[in-house]
PDB file of N, CA and C in Angstrom:
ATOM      1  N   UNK A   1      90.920 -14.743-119.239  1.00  0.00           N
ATOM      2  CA  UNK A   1      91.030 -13.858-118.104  1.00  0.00           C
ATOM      3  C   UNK A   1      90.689 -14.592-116.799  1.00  0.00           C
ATOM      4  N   UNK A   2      89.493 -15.480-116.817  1.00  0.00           N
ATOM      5  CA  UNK A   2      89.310 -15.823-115.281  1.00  0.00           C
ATOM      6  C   UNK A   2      90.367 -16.788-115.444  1.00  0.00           C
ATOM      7  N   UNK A   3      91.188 -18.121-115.758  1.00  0.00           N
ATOM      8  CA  UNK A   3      91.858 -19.218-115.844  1.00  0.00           C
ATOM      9  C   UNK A   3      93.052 -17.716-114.939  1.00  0.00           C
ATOM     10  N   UNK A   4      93.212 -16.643-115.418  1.00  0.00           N
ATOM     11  CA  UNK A   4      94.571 -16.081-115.248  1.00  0.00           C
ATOM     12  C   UNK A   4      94.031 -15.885-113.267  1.00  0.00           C
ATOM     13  N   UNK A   5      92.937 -15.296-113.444  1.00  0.00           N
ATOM     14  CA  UNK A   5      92.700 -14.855-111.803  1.00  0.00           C
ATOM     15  C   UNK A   5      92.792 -16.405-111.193  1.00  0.00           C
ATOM     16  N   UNK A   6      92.348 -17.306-111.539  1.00  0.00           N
ATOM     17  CA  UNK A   6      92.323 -18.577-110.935  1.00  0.00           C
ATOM     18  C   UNK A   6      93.399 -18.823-110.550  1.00  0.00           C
ATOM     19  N   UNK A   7      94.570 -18.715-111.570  1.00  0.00           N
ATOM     20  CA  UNK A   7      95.556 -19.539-111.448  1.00  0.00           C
ATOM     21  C   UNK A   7      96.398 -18.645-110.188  1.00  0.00           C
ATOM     22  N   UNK A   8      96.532 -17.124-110.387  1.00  0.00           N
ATOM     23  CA  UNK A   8      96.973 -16.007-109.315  1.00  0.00           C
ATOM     24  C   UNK A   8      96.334 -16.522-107.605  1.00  0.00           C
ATOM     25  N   UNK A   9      95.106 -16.839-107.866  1.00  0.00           N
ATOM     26  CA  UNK A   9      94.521 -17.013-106.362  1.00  0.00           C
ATOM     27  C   UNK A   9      95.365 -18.532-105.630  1.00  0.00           C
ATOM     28  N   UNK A  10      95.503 -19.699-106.891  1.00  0.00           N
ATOM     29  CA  UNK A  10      96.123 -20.977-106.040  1.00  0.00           C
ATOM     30  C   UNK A  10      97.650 -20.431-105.914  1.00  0.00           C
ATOM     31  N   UNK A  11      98.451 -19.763-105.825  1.00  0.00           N
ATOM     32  CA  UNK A  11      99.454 -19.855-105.737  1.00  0.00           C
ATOM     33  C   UNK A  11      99.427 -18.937-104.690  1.00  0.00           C
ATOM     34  N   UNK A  12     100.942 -19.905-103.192  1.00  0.00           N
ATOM     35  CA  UNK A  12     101.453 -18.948-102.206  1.00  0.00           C
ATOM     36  C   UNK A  12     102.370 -17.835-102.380  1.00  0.00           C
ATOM     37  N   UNK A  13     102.654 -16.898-101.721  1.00  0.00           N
ATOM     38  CA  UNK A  13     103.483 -16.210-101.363  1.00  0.00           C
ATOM     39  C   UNK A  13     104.625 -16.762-100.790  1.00  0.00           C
ATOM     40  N   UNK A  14     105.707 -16.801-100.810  1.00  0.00           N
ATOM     41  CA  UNK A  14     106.615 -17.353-100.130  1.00  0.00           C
ATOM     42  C   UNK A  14     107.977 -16.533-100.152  1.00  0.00           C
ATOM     43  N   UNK A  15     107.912 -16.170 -99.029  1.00  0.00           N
ATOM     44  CA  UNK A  15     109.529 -15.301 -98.342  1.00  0.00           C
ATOM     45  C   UNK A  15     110.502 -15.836 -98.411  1.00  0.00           C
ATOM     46  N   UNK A  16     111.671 -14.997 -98.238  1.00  0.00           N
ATOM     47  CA  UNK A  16     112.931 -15.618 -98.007  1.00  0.00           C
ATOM     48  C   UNK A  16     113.289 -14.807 -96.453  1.00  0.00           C
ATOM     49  N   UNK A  17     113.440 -15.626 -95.249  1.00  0.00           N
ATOM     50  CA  UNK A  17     113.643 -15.007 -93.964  1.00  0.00           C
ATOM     51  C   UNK A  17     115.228 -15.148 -93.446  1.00  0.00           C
ATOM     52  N   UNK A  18     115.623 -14.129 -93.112  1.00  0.00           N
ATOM     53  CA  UNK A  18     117.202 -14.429 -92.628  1.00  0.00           C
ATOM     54  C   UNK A  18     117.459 -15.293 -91.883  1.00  0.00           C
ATOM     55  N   UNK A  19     118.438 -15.850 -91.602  1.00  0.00           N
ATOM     56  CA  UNK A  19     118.500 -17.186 -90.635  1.00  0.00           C
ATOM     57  C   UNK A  19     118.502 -16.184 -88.621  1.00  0.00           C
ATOM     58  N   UNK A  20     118.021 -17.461 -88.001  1.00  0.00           N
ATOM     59  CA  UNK A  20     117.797 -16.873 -86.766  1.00  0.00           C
ATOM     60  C   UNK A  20     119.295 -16.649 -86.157  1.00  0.00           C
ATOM     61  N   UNK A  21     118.866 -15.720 -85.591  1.00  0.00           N
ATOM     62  CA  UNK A  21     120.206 -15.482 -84.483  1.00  0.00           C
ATOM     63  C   UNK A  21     120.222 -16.226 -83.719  1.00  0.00           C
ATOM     64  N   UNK A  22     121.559 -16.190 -82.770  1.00  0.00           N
ATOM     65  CA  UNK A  22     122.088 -17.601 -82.133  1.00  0.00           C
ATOM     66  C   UNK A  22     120.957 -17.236 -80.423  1.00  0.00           C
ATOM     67  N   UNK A  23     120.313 -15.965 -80.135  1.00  0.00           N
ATOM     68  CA  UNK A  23     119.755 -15.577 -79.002  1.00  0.00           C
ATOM     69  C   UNK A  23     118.430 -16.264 -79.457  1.00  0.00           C
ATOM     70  N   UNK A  24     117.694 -16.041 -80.767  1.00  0.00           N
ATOM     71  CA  UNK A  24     116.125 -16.522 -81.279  1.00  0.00           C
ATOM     72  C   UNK A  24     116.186 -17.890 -80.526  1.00  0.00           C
ATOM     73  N   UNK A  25     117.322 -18.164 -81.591  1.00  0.00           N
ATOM     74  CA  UNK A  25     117.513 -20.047 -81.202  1.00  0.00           C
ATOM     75  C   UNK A  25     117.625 -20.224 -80.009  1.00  0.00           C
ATOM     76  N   UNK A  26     118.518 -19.664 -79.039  1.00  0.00           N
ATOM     77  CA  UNK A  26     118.354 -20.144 -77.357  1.00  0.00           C
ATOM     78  C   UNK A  26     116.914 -20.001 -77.071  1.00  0.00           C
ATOM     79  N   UNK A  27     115.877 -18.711 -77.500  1.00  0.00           N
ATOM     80  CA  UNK A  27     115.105 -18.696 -76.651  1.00  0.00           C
ATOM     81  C   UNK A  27     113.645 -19.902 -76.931  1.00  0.00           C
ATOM     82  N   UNK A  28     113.722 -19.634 -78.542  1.00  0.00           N
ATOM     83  CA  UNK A  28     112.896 -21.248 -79.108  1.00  0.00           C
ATOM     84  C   UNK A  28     113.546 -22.162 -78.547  1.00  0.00           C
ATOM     85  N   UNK A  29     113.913 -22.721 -77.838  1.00  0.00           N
ATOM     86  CA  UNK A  29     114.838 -24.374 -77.927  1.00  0.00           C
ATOM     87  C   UNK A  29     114.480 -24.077 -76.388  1.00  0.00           C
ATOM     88  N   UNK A  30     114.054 -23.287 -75.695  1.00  0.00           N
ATOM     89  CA  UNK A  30     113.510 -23.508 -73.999  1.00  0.00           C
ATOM     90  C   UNK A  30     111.781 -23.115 -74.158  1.00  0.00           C
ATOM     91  N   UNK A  31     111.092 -23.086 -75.592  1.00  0.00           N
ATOM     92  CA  UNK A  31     110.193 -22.543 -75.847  1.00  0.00           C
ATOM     93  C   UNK A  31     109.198 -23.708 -75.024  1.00  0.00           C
ATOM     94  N   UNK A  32     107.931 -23.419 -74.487  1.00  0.00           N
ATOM     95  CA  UNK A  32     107.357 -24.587 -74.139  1.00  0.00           C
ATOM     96  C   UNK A  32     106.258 -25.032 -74.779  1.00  0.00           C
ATOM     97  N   UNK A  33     105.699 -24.056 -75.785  1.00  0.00           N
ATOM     98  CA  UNK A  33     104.475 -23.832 -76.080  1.00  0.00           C
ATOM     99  C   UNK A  33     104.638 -25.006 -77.036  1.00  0.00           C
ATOM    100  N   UNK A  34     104.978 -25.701 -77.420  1.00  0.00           N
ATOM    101  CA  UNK A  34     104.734 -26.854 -79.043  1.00  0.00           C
ATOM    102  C   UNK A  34     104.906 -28.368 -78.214  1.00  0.00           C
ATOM    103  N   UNK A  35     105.456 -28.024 -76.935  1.00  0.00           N
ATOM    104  CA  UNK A  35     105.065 -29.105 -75.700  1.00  0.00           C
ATOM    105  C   UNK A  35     103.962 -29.199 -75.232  1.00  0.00           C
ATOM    106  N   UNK A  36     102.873 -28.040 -75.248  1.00  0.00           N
ATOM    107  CA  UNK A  36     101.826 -28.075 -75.063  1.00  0.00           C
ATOM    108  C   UNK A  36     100.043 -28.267 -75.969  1.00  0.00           C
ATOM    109  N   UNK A  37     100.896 -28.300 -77.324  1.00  0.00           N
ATOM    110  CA  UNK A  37      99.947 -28.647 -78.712  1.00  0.00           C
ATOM    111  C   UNK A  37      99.671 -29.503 -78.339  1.00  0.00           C
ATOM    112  N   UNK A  38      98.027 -30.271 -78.652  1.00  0.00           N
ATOM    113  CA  UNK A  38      97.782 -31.288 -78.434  1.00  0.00           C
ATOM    114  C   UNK A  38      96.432 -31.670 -79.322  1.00  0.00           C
ATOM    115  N   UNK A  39      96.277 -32.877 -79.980  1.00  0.00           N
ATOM    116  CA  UNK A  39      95.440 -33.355 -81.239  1.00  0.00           C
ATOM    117  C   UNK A  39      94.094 -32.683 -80.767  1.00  0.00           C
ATOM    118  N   UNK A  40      93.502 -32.523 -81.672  1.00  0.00           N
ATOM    119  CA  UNK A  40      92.013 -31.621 -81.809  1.00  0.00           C
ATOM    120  C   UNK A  40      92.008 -30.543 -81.104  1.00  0.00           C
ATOM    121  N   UNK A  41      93.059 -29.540 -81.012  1.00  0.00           N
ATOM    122  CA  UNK A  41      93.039 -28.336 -80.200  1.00  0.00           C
ATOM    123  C   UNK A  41      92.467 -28.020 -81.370  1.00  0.00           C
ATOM    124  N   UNK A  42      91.767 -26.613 -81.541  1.00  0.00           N
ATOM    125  CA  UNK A  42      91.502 -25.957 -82.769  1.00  0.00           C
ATOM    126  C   UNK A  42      92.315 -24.474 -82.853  1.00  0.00           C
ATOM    127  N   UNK A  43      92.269 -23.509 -83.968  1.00  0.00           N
ATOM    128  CA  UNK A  43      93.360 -22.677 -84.319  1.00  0.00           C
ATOM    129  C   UNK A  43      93.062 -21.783 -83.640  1.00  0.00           C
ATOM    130  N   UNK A  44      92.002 -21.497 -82.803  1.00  0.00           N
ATOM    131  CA  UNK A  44      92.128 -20.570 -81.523  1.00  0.00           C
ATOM    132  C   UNK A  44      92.500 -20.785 -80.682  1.00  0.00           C
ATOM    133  N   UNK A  45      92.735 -22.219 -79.909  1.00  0.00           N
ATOM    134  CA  UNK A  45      93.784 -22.567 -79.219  1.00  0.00           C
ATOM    135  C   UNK A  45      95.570 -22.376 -79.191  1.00  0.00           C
ATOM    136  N   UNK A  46      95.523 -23.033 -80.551  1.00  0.00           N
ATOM    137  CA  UNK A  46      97.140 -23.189 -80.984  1.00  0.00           C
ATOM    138  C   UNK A  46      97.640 -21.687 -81.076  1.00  0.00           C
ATOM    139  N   UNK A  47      97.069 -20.629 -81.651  1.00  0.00           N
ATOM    140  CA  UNK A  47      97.157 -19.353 -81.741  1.00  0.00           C
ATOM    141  C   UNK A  47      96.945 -18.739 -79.846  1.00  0.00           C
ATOM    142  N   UNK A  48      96.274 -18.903 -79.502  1.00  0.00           N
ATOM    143  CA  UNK A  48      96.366 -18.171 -77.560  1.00  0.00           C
ATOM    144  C   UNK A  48      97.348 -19.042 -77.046  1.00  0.00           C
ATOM    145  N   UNK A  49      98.109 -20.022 -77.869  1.00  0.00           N
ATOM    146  CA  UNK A  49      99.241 -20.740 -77.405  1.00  0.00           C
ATOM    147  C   UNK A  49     100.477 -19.968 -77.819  1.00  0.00           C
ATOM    148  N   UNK A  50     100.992 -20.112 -79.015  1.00  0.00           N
ATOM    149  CA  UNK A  50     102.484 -20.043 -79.875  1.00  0.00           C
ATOM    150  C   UNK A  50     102.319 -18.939 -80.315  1.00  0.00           C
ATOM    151  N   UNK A  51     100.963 -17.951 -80.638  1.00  0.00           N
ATOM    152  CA  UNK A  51     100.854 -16.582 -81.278  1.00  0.00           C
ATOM    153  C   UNK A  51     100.403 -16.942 -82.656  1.00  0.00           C
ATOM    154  N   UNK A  52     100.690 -15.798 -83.304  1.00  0.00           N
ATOM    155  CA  UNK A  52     100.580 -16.005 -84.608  1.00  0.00           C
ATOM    156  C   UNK A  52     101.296 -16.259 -85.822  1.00  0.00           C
ATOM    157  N   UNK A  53     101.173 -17.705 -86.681  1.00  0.00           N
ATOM    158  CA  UNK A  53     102.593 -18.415 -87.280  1.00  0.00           C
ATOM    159  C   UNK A  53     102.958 -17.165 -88.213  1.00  0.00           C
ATOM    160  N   UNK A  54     104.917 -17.665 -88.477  1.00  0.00           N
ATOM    161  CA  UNK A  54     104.781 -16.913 -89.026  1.00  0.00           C
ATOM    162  C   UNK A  54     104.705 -16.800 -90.459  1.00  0.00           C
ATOM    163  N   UNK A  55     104.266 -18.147 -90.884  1.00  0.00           N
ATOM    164  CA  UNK A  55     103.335 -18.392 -92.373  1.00  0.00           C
ATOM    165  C   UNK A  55     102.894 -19.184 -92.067  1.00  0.00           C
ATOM    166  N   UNK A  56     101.980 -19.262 -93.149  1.00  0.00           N
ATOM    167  CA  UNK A  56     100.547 -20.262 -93.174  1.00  0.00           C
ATOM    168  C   UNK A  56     100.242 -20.854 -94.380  1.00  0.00           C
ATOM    169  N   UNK A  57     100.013 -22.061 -94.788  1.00  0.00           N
ATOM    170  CA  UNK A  57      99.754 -22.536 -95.901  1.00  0.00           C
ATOM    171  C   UNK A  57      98.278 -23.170 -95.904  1.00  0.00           C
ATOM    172  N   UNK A  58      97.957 -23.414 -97.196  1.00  0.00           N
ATOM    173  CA  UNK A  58      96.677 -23.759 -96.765  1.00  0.00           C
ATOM    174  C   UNK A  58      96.705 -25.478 -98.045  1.00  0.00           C
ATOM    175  N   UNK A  59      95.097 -26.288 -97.512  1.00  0.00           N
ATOM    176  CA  UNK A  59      95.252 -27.557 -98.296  1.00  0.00           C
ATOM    177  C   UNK A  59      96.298 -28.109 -97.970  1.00  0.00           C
ATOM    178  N   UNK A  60      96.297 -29.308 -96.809  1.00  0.00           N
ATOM    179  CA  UNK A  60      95.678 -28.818 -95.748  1.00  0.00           C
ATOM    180  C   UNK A  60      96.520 -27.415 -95.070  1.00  0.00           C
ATOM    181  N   UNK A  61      95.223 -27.296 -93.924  1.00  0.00           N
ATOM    182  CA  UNK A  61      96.114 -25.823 -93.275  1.00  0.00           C
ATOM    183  C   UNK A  61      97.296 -26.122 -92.254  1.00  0.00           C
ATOM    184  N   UNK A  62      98.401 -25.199 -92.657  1.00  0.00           N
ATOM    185  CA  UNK A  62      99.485 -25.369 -91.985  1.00  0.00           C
ATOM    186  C   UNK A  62      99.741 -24.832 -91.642  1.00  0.00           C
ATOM    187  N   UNK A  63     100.022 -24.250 -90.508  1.00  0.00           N
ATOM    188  CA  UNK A  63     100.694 -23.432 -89.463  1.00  0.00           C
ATOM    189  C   UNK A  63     102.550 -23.370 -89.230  1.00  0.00           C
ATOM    190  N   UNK A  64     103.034 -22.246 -89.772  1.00  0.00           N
ATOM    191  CA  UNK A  64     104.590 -22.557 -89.424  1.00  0.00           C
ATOM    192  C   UNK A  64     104.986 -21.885 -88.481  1.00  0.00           C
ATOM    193  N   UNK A  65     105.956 -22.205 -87.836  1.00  0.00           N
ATOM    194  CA  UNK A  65     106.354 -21.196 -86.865  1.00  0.00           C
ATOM    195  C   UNK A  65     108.046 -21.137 -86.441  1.00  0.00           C
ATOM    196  N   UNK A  66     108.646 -20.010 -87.583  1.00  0.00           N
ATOM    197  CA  UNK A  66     109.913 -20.190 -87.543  1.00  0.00           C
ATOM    198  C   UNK A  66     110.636 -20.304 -86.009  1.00  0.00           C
ATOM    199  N   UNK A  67     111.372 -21.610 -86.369  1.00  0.00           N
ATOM    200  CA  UNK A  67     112.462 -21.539 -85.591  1.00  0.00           C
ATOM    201  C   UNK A  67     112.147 -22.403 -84.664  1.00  0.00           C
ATOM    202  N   UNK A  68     110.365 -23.114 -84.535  1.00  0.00           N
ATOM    203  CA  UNK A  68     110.298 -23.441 -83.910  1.00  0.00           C
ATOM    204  C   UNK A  68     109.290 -25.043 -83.916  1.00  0.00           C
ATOM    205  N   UNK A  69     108.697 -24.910 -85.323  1.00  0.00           N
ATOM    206  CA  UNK A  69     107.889 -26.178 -85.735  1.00  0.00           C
ATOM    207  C   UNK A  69     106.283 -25.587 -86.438  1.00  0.00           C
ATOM    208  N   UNK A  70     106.010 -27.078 -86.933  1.00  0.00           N
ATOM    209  CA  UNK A  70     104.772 -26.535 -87.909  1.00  0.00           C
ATOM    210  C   UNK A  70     103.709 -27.374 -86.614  1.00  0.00           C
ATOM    211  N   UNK A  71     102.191 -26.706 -87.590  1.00  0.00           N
ATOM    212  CA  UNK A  71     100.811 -27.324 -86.724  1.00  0.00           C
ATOM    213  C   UNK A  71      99.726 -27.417 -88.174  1.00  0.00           C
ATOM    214  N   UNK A  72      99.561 -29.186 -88.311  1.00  0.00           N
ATOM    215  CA  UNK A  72      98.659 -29.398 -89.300  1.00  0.00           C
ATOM    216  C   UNK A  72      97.042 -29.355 -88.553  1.00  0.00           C
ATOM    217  N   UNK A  73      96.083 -28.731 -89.692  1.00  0.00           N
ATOM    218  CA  UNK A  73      94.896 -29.303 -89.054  1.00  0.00           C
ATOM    219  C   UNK A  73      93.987 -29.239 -90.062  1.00  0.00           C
ATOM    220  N   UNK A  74      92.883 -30.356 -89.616  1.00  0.00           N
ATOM    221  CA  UNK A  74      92.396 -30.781 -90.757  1.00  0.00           C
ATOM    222  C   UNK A  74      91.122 -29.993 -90.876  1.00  0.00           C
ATOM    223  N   UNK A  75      90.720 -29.912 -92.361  1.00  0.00           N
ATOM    224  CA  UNK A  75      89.366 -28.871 -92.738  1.00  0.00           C
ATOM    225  C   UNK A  75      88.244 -28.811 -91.856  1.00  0.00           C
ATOM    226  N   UNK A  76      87.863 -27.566 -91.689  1.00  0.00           N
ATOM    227  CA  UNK A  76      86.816 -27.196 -90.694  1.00  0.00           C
ATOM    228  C   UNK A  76      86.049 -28.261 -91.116  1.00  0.00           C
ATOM    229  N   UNK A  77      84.859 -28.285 -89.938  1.00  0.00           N
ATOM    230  CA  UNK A  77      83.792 -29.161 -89.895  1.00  0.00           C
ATOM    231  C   UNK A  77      81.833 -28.265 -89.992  1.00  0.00           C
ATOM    232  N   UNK A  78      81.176 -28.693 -90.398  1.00  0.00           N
ATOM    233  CA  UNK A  78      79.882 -27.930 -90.111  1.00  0.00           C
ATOM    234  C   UNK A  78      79.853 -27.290 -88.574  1.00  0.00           C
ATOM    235  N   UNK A  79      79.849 -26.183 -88.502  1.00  0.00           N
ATOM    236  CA  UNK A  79      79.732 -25.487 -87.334  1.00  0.00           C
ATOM    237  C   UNK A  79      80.962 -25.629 -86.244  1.00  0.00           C
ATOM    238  N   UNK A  80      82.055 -25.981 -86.947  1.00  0.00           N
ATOM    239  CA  UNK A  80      82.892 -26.501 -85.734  1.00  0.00           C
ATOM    240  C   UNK A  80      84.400 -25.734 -86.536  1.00  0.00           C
ATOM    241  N   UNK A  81      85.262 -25.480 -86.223  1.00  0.00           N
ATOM    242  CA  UNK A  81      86.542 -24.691 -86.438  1.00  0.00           C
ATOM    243  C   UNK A  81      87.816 -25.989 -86.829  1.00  0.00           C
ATOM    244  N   UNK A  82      88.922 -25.606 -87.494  1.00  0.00           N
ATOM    245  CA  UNK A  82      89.949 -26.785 -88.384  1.00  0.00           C
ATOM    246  C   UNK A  82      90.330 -27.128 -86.607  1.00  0.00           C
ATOM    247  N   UNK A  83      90.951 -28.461 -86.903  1.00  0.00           N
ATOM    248  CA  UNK A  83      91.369 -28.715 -85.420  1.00  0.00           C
ATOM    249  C   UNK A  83      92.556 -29.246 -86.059  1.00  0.00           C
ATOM    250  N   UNK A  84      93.906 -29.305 -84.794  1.00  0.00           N
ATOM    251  CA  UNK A  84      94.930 -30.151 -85.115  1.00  0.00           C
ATOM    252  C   UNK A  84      94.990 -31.256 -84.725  1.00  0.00           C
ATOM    253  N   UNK A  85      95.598 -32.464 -86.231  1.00  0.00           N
ATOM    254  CA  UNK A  85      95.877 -33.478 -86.616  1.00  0.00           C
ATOM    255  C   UNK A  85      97.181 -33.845 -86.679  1.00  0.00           C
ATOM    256  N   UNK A  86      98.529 -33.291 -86.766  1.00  0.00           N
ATOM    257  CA  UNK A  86      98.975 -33.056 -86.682  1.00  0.00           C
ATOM    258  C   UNK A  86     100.699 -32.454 -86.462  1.00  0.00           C
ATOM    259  N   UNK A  87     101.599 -32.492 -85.251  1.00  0.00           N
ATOM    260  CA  UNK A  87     102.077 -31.237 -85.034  1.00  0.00           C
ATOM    261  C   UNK A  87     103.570 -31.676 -84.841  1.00  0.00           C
ATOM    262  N   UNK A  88     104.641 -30.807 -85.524  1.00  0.00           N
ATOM    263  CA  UNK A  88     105.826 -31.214 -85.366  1.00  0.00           C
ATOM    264  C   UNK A  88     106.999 -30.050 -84.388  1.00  0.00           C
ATOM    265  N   UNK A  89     107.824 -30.752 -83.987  1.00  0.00           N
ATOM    266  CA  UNK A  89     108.762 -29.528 -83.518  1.00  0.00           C
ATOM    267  C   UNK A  89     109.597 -29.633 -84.467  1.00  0.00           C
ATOM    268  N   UNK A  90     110.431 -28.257 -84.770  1.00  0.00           N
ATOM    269  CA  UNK A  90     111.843 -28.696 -85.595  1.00  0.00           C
ATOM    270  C   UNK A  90     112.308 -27.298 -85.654  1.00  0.00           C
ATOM    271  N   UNK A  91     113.309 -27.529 -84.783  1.00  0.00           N
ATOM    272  CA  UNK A  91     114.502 -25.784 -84.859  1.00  0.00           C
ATOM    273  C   UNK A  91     114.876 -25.192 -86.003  1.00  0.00           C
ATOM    274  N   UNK A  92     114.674 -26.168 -87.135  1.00  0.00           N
ATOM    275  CA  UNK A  92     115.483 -26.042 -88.537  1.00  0.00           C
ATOM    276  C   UNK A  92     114.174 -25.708 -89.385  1.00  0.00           C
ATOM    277  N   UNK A  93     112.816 -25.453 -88.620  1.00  0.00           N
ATOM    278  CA  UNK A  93     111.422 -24.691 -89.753  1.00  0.00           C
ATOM    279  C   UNK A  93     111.901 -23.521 -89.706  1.00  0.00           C
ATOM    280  N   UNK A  94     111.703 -23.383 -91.374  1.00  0.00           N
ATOM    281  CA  UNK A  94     111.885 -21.844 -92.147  1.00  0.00           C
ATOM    282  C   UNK A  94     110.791 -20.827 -91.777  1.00  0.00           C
ATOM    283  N   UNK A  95     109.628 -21.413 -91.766  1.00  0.00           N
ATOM    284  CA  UNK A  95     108.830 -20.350 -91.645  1.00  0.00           C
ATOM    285  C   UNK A  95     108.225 -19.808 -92.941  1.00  0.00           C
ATOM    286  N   UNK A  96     108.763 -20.209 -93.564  1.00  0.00           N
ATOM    287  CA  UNK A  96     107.774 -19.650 -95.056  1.00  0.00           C
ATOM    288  C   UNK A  96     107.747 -20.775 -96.074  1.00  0.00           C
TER     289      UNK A  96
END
């Protein structure tokens, strides 16, 4: 029984999202915010930046953000929040 809850907790969720419309894509592709990511921001930054991704993976933590690029950052620290290490653009992220 616990091996079964164990094994349920490591595994993601993962969507299937329709492809973006040709308006999403104009408005990501003038987006500025992933121009403005920058190494050791931490995820309260990157988040009052781009919003909230719209999946997340974790080990390490990943931030996706369809349509518009991912944000790696590496494991919190004693008293200190994950910061990004990091960060890619790419029109062609799924998002999940």
């Amino acid at each position: 029984m616990a091996a079964l809850i164990v094994l349920a907790t490591s595994c993601t969720w993962h969507r299937q999202l329709p492809p973006l419309s040709d308006d999403e894509r104009r408005a990501y592709a003038n987006d500025e915010g992933f121009s403005l990511v920058r190494e050791s921001m931490t995820t309260e930054d990157v988040i009052a930046l781009l919003g909230p991704p719209t999946s997340q993976d974790s080990n390490p933590s990943i931030y996706r953000y369809r349509g518009r690029g991912y944000v790696v950052f590496a494991p919190a620290r004693l008293f200190d929040l994950p910061r990004v290490i990091q960060f890619q653009v790419d029109p062609d992220e799924r998002g999940s």
